[in-house]
N, C-alpha and C. Protein backbone atom coordinates (compact mmCIF):
# COMPACT_ATOMS: atom_id res chain seq x y z
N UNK A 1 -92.72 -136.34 -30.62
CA UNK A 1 -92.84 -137.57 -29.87
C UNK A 1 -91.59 -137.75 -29.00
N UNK A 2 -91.71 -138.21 -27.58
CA UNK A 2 -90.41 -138.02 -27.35
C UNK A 2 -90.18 -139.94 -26.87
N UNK A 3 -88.95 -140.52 -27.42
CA UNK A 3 -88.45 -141.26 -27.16
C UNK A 3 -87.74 -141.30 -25.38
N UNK A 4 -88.06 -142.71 -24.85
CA UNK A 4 -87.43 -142.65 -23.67
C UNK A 4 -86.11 -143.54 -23.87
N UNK A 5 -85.07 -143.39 -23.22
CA UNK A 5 -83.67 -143.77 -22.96
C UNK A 5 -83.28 -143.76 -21.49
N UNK A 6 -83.13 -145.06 -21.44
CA UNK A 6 -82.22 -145.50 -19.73
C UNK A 6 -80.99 -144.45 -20.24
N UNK A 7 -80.90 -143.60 -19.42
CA UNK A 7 -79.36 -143.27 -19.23
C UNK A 7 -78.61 -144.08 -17.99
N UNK A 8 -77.06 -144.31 -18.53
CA UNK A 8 -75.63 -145.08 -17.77
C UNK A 8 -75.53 -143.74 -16.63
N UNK A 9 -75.45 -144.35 -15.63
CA UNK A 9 -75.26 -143.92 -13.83
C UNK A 9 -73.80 -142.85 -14.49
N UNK A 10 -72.40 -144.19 -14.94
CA UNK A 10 -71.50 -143.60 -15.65
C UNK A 10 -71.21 -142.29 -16.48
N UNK A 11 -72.10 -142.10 -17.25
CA UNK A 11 -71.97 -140.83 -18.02
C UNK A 11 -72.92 -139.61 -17.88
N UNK A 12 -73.21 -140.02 -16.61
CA UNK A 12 -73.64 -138.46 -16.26
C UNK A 12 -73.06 -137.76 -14.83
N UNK A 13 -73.28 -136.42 -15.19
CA UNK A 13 -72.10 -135.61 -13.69
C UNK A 13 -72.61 -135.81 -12.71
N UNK A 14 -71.47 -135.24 -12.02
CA UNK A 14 -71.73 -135.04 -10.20
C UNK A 14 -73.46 -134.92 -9.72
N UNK A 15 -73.88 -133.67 -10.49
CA UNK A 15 -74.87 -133.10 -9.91
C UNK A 15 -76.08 -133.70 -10.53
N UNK A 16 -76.05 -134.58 -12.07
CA UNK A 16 -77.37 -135.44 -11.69
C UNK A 16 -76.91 -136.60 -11.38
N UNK A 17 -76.00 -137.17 -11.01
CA UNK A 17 -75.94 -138.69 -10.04
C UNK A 17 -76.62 -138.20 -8.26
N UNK A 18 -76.51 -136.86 -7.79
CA UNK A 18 -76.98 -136.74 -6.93
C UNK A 18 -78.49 -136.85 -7.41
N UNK A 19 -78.87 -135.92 -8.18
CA UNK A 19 -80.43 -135.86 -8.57
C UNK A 19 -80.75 -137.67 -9.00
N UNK A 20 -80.30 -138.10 -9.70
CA UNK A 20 -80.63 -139.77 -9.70
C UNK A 20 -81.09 -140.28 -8.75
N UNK A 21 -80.07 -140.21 -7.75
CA UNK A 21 -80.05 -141.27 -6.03
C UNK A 21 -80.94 -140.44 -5.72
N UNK A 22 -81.55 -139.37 -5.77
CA UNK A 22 -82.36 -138.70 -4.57
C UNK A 22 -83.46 -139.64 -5.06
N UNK A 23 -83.92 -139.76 -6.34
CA UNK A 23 -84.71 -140.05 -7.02
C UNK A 23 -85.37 -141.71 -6.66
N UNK A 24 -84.16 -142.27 -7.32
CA UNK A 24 -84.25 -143.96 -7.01
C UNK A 24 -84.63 -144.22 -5.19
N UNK A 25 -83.91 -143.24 -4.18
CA UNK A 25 -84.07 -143.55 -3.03
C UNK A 25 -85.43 -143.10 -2.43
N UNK A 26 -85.81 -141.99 -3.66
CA UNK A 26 -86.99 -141.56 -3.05
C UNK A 26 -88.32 -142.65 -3.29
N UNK A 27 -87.95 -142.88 -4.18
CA UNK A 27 -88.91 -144.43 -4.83
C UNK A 27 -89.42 -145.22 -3.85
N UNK A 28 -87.69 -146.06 -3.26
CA UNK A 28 -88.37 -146.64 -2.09
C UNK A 28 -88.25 -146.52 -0.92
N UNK A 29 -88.21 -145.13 -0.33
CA UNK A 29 -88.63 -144.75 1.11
C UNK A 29 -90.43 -144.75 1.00
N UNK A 30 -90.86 -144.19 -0.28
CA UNK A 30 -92.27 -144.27 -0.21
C UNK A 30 -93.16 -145.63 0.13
N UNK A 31 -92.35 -146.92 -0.52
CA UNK A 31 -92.68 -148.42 0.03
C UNK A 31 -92.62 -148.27 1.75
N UNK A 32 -92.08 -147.60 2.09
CA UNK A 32 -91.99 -147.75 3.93
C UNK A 32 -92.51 -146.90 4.61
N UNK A 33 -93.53 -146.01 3.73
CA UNK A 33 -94.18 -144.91 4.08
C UNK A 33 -93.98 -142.89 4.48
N UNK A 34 -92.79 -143.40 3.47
CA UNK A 34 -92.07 -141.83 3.60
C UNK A 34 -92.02 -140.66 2.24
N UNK A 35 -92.14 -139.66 2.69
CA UNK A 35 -92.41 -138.85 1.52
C UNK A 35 -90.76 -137.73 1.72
N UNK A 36 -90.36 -137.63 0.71
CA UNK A 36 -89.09 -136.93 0.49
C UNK A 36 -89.08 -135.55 0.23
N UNK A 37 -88.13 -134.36 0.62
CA UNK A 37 -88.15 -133.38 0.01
C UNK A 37 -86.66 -132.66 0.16
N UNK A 38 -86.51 -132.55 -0.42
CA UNK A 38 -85.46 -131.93 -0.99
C UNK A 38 -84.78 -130.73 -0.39
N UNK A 39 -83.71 -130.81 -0.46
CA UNK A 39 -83.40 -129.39 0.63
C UNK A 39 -82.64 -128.85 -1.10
N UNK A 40 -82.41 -127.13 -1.00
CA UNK A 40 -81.52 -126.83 -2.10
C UNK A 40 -80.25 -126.40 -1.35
N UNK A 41 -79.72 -126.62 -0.02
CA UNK A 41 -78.40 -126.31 0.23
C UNK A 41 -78.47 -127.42 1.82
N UNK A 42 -77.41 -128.17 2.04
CA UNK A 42 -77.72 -128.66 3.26
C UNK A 42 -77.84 -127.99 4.71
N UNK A 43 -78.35 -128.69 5.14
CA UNK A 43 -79.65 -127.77 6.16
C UNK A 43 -79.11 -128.72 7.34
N UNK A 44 -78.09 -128.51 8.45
CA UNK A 44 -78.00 -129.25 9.21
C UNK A 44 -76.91 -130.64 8.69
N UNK A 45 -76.44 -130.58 7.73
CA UNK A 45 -75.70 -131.63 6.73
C UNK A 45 -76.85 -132.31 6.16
N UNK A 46 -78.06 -132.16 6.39
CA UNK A 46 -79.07 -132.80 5.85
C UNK A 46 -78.83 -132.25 3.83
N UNK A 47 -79.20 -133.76 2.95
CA UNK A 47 -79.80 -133.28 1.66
C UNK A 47 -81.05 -133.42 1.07
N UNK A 48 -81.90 -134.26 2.17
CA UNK A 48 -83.19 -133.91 2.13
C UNK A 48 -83.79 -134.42 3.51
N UNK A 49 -84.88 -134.59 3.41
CA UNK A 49 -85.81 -134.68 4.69
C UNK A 49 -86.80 -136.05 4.19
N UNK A 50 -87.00 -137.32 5.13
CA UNK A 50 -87.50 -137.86 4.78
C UNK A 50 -88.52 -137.91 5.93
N UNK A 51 -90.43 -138.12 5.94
CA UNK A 51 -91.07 -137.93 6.45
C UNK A 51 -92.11 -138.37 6.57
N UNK A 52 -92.29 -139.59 7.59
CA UNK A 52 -93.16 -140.80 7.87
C UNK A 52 -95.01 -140.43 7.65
N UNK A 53 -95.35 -140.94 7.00
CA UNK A 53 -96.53 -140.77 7.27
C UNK A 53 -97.48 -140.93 8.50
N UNK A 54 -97.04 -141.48 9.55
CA UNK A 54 -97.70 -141.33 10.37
C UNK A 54 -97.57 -139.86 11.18
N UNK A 55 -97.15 -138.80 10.83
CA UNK A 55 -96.79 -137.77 10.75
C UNK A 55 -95.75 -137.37 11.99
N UNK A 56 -95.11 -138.16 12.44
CA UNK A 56 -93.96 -137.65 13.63
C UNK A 56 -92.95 -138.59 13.85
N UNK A 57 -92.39 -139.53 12.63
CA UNK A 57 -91.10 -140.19 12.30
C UNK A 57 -90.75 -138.93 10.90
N UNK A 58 -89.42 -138.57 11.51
CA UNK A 58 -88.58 -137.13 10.57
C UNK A 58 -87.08 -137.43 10.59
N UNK A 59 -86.57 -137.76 9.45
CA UNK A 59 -85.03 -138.30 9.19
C UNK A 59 -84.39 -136.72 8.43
N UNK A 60 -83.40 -136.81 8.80
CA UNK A 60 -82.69 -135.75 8.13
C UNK A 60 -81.44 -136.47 7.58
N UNK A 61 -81.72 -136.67 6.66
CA UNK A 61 -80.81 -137.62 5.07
C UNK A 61 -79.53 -137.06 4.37
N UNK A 62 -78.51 -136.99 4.68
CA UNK A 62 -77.22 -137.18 4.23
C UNK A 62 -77.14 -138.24 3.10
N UNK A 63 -77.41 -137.79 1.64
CA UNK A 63 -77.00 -139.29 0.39
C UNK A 63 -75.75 -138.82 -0.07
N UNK A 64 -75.00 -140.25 0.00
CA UNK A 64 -73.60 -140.15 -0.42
C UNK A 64 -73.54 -141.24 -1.61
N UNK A 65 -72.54 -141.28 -2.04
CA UNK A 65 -72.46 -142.17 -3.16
C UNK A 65 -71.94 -143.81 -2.85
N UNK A 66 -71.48 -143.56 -1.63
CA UNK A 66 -70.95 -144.94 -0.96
C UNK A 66 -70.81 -144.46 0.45
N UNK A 67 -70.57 -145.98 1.01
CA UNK A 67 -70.57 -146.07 2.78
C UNK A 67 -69.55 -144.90 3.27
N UNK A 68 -70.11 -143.51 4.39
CA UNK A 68 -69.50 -142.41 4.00
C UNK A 68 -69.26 -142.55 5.81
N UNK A 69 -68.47 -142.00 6.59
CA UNK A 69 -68.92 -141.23 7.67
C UNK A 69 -67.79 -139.63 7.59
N UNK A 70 -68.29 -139.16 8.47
CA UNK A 70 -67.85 -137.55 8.48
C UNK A 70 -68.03 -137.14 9.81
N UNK A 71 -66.73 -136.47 10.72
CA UNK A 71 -66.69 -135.85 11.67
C UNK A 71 -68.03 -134.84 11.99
N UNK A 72 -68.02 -134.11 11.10
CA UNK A 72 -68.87 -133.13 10.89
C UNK A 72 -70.08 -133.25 10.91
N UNK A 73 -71.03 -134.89 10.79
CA UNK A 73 -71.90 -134.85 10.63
C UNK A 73 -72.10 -135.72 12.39
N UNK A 74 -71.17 -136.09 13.01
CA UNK A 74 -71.18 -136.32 14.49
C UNK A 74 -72.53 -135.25 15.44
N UNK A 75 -72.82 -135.70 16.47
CA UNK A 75 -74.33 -135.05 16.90
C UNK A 75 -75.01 -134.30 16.46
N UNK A 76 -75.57 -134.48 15.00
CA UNK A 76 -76.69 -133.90 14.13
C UNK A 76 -77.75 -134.69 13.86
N UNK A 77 -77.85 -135.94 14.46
CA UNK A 77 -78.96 -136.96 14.41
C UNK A 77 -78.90 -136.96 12.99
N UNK A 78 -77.94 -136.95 12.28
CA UNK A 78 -77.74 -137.69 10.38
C UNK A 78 -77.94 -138.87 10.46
N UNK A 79 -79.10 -139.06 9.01
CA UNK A 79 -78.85 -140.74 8.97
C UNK A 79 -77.79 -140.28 7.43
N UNK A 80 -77.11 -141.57 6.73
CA UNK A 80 -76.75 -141.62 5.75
C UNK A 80 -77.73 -142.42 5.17
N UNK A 81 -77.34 -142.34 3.80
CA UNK A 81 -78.13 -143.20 3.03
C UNK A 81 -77.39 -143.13 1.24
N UNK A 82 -76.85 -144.62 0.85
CA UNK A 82 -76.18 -144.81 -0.26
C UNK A 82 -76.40 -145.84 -0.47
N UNK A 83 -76.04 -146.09 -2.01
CA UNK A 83 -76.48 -147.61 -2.60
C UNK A 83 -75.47 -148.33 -2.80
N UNK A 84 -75.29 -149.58 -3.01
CA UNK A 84 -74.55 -150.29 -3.56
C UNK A 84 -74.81 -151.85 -4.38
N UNK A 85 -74.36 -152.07 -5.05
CA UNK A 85 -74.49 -153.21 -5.93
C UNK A 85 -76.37 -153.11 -5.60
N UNK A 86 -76.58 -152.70 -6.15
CA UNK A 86 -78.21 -152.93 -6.55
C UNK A 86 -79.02 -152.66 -5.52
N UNK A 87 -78.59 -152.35 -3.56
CA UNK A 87 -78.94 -152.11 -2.82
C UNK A 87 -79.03 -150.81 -2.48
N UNK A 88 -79.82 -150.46 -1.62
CA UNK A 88 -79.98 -149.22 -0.66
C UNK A 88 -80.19 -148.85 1.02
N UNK A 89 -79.26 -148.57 1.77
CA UNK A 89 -78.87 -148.35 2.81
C UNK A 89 -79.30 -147.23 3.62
N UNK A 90 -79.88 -147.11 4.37
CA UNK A 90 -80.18 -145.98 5.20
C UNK A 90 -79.99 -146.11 6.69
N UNK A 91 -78.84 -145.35 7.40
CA UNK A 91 -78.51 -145.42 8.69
C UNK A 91 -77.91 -144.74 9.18
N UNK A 92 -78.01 -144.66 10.90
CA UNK A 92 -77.63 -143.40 11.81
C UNK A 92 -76.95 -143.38 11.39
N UNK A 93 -76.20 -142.21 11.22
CA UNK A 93 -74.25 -141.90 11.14
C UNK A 93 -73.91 -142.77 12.53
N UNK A 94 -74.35 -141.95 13.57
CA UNK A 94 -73.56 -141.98 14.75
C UNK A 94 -72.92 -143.40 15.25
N UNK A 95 -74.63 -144.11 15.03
CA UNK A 95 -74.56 -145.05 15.77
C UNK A 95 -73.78 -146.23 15.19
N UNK A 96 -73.82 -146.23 13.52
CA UNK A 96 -73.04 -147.00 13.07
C UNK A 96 -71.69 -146.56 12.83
N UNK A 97 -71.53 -145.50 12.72
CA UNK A 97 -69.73 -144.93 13.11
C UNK A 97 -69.53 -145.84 14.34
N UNK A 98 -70.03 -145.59 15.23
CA UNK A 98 -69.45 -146.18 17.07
C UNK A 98 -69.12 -147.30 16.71
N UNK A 99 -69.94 -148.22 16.05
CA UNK A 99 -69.71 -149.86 15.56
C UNK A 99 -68.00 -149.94 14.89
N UNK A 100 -68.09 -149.13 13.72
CA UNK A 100 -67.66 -148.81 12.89
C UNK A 100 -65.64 -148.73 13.11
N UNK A 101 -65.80 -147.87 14.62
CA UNK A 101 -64.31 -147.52 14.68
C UNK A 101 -64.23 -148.48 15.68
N UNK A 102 -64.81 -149.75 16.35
CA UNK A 102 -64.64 -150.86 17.03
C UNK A 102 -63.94 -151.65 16.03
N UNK A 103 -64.34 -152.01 14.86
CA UNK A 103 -64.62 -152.99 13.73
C UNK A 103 -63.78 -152.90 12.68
N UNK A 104 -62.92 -151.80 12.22
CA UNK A 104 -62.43 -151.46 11.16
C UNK A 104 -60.92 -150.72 12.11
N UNK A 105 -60.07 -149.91 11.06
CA UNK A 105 -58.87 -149.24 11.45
C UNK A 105 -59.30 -147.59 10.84
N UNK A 106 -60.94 -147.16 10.66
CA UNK A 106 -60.55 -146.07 10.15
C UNK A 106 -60.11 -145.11 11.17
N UNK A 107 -60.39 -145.28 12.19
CA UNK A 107 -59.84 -143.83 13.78
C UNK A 107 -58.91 -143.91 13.06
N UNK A 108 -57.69 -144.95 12.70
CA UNK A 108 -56.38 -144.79 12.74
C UNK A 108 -55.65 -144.51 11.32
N UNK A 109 -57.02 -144.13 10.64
CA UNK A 109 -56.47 -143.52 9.30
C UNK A 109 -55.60 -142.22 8.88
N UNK A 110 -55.21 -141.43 8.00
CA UNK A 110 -54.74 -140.20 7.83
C UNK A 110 -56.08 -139.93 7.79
N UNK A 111 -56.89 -139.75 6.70
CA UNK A 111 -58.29 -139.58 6.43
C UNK A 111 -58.93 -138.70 7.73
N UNK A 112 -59.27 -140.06 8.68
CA UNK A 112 -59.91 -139.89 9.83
C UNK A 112 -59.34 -138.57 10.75
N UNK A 113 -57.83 -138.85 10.96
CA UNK A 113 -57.41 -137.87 12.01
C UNK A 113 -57.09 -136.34 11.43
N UNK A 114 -57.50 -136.05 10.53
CA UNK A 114 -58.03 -134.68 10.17
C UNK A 114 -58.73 -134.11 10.98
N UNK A 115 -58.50 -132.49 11.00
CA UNK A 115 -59.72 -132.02 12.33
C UNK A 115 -61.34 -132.04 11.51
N UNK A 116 -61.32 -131.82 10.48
CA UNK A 116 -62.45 -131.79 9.47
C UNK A 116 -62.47 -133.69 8.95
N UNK A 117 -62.00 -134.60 9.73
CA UNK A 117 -61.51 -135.77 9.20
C UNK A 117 -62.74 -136.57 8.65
N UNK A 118 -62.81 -137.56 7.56
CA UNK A 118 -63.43 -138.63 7.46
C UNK A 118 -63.36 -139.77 6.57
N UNK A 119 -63.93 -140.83 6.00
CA UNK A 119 -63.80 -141.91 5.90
C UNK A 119 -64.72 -142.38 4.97
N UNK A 120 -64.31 -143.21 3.71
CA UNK A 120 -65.26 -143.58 3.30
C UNK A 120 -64.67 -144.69 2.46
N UNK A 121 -65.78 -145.87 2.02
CA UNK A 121 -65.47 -147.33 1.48
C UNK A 121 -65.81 -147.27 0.29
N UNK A 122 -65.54 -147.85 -0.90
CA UNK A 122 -65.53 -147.84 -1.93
C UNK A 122 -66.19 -149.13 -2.14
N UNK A 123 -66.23 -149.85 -1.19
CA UNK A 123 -67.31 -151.07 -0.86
C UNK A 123 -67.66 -151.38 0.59
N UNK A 124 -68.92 -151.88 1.16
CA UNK A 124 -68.96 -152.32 2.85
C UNK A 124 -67.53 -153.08 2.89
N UNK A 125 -66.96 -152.62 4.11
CA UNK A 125 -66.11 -153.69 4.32
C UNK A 125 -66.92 -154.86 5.05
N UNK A 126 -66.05 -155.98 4.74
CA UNK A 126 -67.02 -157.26 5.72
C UNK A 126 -67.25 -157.43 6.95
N UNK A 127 -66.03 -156.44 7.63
CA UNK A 127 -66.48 -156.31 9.24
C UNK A 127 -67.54 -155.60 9.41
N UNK A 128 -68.21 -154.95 8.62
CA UNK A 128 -69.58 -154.00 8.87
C UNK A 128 -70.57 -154.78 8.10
N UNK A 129 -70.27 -155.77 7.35
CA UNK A 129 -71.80 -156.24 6.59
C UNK A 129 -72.89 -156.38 7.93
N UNK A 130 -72.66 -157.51 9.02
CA UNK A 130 -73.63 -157.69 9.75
C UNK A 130 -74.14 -156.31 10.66
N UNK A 131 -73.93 -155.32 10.65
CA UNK A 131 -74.04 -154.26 11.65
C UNK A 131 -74.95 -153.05 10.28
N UNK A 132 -74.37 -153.45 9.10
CA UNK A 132 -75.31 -152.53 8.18
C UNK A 132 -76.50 -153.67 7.66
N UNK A 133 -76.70 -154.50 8.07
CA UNK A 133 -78.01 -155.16 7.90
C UNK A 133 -79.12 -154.76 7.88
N UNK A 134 -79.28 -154.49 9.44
CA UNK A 134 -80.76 -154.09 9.53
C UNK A 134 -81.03 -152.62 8.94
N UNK A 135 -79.88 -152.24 8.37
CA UNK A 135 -80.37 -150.94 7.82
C UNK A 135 -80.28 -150.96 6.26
N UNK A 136 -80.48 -151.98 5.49
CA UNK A 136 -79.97 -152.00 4.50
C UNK A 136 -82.12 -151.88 3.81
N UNK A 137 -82.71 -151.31 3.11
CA UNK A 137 -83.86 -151.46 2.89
C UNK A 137 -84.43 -152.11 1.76
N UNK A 138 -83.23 -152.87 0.60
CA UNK A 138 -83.78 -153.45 0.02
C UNK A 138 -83.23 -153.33 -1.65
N UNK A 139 -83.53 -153.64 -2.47
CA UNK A 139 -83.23 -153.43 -3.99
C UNK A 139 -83.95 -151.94 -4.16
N UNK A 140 -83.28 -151.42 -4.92
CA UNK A 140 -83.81 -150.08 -5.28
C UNK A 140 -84.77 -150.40 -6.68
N UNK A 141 -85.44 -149.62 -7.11
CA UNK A 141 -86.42 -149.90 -8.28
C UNK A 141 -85.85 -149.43 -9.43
């Protein structure tokens, strides 16, 4: 018989907190009509592919563990997509980077000015809450 157990986000590794989030996020992209698949090495910085049912809306999904941006993922049409406090976020890199280095000091980070440089929050900062709005999709399940 097998007993089920919530496992803690906390005590499990790197590589199933990725398998988790793919999971929970895959949940509810399907509420918005998207079906997920999985890449096994990133493909373009993509870590999976998300894919509209009306068959010609196609996201190529960067999941990070928090609000991330990355040089590297600059003109690859990446969206990101990470959770926080009970939410889930999905959005251009690009377009919310552009916001991003208006709004914040990361250009002028060490972080940032790496040639491989980038940036990431350990919470939204508040100058980005209103600009990650409309991309924010909701409570995760």
């Amino acid at each position: 018989m097998v007993t089920f157990q919530r496992v803690k986000y906390a005590d499990i590794n790197s590589r199933q907190r990725e398998i988790f989030n793919f999971q929970k996020v895959s949940g509810l992209l399907a509420d918005f009509g998207f079906a997920t698949y999985r890449l096994t090495d990133d493909w373009n910085g993509a870590d999976f592919l998300a894919v509209h049912f009306d068959g010609s809306t196609f996201l190529r999904v960067q999941l990070k563990g928090r609000l991330t941006f990355e040089k590297k993922y600059q003109g690859k049409d990446l969206w990101v997509c990470f959770r926080h406090a009970g939410l889930v976020y999905l959005f251009p890199h690009d377009v919310l980077l552009a916001k991003a280095l208006k709004v914040t000091n990361i250009g002028n980070t060490e972080s940032w000015l790496k040639a491989n440089g980038g940036y990431s929050f350990p919470s939204p900062p508040k100058s980005l809450e209103a600009h990650l709005q409309p991309y924010c999709l909701g409570h995760e399940s």
